[in-house]
PDB file of N, CA and C in Angstrom:
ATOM      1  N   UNK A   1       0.836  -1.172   0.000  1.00  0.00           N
ATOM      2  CA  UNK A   1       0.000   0.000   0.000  1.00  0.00           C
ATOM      3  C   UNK A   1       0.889   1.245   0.000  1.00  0.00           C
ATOM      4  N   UNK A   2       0.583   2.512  -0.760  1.00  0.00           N
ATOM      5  CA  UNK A   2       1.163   3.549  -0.847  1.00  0.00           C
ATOM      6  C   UNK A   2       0.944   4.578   0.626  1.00  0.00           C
ATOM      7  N   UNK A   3       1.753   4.766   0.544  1.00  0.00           N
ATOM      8  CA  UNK A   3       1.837   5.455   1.978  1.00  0.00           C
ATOM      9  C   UNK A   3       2.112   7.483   1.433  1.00  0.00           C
ATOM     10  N   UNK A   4       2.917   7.631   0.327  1.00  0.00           N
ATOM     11  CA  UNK A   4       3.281   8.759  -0.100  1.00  0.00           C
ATOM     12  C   UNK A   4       2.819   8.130  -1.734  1.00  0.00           C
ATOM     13  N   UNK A   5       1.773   8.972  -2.396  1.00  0.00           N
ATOM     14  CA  UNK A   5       1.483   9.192  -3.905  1.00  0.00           C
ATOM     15  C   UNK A   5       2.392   9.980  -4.461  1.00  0.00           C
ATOM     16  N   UNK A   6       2.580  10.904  -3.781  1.00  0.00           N
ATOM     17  CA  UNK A   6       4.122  11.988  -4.619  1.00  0.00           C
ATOM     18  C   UNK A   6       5.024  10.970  -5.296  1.00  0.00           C
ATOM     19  N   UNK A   7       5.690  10.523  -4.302  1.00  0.00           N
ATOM     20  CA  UNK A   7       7.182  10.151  -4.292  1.00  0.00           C
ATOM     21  C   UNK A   7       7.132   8.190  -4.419  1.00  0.00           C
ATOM     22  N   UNK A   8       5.459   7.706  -4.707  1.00  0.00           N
ATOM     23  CA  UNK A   8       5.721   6.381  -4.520  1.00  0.00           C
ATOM     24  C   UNK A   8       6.400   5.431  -3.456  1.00  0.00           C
ATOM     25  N   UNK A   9       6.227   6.089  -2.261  1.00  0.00           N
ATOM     26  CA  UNK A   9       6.577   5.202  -1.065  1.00  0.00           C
ATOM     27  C   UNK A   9       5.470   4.505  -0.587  1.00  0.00           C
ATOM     28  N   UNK A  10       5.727   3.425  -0.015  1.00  0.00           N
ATOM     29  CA  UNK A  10       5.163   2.607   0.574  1.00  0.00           C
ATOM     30  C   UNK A  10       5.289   1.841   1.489  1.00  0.00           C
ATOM     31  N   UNK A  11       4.235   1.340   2.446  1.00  0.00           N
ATOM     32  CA  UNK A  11       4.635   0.765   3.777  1.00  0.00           C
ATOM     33  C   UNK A  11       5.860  -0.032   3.616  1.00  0.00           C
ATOM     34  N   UNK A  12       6.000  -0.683   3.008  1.00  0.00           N
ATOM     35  CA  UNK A  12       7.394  -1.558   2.999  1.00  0.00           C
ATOM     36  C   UNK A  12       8.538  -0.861   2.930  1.00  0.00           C
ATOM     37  N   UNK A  13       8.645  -0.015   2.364  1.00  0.00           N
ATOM     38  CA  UNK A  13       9.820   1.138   2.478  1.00  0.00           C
ATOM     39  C   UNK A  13       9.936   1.885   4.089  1.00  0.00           C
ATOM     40  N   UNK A  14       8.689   2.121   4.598  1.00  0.00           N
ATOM     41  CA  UNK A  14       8.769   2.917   5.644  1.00  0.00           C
ATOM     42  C   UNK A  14       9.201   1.560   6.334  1.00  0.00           C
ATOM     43  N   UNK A  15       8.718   0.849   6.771  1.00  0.00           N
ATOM     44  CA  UNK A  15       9.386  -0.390   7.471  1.00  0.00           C
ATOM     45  C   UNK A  15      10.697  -0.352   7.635  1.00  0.00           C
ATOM     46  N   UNK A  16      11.157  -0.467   6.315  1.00  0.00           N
ATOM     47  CA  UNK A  16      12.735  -0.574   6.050  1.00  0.00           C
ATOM     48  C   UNK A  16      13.518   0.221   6.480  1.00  0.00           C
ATOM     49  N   UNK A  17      12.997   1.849   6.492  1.00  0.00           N
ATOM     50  CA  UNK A  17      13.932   2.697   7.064  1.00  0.00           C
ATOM     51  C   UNK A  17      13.711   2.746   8.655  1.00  0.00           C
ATOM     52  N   UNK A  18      12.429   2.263   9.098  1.00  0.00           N
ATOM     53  CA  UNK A  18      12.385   2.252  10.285  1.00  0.00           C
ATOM     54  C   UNK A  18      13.469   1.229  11.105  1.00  0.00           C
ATOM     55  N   UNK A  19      13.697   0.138  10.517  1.00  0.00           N
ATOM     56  CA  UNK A  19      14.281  -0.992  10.389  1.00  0.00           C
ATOM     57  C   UNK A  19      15.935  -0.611  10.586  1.00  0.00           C
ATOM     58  N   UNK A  20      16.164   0.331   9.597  1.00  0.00           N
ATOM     59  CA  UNK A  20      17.191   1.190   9.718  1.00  0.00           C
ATOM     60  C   UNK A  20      17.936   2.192  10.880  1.00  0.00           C
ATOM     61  N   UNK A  21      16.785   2.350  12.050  1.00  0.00           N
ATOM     62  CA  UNK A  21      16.957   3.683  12.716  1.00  0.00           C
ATOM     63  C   UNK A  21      16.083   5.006  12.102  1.00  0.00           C
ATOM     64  N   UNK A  22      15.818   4.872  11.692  1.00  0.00           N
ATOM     65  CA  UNK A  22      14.758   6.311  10.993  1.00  0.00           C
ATOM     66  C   UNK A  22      14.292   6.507  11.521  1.00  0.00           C
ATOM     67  N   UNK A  23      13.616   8.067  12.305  1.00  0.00           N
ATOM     68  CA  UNK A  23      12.411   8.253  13.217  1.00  0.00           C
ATOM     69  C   UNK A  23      11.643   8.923  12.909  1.00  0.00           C
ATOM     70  N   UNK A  24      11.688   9.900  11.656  1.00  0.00           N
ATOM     71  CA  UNK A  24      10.897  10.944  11.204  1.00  0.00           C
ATOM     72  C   UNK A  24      10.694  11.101   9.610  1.00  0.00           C
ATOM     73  N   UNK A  25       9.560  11.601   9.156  1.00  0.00           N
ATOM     74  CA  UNK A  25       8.820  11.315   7.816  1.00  0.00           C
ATOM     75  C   UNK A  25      10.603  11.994   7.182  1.00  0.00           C
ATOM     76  N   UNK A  26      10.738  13.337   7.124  1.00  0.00           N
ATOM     77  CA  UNK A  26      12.228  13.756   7.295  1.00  0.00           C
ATOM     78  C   UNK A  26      13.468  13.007   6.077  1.00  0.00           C
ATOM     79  N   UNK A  27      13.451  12.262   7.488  1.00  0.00           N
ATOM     80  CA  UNK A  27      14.090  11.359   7.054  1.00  0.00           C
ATOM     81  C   UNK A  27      14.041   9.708   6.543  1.00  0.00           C
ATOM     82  N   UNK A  28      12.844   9.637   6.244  1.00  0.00           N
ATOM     83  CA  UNK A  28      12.529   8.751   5.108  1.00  0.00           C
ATOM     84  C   UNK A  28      12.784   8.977   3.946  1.00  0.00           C
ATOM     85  N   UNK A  29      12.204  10.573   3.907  1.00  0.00           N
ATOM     86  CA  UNK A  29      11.824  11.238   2.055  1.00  0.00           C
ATOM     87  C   UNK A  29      13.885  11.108   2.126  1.00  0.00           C
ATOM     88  N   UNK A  30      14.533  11.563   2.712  1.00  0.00           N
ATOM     89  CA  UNK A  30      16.127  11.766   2.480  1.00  0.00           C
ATOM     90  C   UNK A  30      16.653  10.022   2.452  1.00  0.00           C
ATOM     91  N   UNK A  31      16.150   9.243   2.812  1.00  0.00           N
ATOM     92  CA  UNK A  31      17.057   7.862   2.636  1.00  0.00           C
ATOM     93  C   UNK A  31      16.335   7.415   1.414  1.00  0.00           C
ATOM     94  N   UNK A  32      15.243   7.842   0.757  1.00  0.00           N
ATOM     95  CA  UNK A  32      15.181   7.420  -0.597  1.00  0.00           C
ATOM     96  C   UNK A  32      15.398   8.861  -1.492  1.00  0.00           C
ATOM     97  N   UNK A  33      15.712   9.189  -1.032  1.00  0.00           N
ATOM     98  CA  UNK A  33      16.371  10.501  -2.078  1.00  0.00           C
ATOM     99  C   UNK A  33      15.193  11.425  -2.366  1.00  0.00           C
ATOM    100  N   UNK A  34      13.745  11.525  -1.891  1.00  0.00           N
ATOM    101  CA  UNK A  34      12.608  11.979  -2.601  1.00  0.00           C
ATOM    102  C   UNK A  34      12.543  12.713  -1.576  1.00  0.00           C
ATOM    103  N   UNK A  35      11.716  14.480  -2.057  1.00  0.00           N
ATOM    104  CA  UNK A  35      11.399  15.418  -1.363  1.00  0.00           C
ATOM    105  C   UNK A  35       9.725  15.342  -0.763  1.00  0.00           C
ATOM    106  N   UNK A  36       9.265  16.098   0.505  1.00  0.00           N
ATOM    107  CA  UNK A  36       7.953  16.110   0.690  1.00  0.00           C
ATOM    108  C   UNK A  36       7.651  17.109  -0.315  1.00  0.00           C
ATOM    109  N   UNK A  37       6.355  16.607  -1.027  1.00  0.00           N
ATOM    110  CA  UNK A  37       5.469  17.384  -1.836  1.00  0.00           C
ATOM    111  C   UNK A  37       4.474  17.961  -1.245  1.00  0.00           C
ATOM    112  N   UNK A  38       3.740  17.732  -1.149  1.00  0.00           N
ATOM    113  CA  UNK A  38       1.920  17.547  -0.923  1.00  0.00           C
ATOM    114  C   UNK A  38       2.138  17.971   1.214  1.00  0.00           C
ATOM    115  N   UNK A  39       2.851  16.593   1.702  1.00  0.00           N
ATOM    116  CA  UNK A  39       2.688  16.691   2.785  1.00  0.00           C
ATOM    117  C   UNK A  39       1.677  15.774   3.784  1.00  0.00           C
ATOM    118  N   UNK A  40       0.345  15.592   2.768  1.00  0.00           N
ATOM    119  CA  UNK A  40      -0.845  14.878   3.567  1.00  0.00           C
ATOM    120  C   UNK A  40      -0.088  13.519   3.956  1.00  0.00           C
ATOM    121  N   UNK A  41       1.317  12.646   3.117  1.00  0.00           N
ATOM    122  CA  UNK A  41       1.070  11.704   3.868  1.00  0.00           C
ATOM    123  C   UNK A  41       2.149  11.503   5.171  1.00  0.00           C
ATOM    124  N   UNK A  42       2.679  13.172   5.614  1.00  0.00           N
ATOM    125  CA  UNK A  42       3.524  12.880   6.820  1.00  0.00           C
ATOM    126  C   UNK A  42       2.988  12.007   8.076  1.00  0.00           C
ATOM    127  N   UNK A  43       1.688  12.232   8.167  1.00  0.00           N
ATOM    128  CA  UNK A  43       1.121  11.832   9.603  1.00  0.00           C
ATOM    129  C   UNK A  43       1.027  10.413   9.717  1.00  0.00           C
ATOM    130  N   UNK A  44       0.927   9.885   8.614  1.00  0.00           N
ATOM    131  CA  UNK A  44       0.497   8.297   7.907  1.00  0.00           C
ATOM    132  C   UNK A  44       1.936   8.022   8.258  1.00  0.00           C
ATOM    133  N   UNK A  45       3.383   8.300   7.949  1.00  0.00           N
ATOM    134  CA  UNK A  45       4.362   7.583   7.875  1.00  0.00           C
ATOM    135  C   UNK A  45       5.047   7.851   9.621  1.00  0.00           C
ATOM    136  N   UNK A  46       5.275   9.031   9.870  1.00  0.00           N
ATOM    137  CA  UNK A  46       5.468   9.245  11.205  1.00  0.00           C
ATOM    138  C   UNK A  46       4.507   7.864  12.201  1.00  0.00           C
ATOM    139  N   UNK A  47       3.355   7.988  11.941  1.00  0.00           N
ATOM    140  CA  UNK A  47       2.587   6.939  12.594  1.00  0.00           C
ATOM    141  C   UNK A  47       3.107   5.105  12.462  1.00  0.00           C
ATOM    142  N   UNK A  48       3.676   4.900  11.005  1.00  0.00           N
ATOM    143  CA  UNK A  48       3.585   3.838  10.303  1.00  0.00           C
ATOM    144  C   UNK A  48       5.347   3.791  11.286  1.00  0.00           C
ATOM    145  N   UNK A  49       5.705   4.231  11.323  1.00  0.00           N
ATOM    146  CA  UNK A  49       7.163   4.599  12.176  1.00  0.00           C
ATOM    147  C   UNK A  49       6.854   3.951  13.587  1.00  0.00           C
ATOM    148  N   UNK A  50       6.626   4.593  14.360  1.00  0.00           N
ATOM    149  CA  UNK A  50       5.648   4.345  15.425  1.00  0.00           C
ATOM    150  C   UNK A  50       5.378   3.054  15.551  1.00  0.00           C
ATOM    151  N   UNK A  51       4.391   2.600  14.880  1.00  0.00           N
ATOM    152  CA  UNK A  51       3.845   1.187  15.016  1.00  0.00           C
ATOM    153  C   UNK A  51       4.820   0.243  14.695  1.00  0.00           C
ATOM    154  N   UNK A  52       6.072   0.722  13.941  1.00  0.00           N
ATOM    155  CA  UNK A  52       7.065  -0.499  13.084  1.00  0.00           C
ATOM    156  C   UNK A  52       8.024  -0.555  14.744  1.00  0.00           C
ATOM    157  N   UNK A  53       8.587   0.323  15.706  1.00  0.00           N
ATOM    158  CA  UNK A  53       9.318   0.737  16.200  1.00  0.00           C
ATOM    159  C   UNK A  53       8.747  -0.654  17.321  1.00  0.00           C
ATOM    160  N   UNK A  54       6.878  -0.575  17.274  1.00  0.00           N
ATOM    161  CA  UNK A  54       6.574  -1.231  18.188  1.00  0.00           C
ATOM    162  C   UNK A  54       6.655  -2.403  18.611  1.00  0.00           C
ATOM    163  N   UNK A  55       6.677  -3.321  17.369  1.00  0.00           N
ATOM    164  CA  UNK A  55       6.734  -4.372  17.072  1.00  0.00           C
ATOM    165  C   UNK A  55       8.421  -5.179  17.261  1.00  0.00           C
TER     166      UNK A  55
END
């Protein structure tokens, strides 16, 4: 599932950087090289962060 339409990210990516140490939308868009556009889906990945961190 797409998590960012801009930039084509998706939960599996956010995973991965979470997976990584990543803690912020931030720095997701910077470990795949893609800028925030739009913005609507910071709250979705910050969250998706969160829940990956939890597990």
């Amino acid at each position: 599932m797409y998590l960012c339409n801009c930039n084509g990210l998706t939960v599996t990516d956010v995973v991965k950087a979470c997976a990584g140490g990543l803690n912020k939308a931030g720095e997701v868009f910077a470990c795949y090289k893609v800028e925030e556009c739009c913005g609507k889906c910071v709250p979705e990945i910050e969250e998706c962060l969160l829940n990956s961190k939890k597990k």
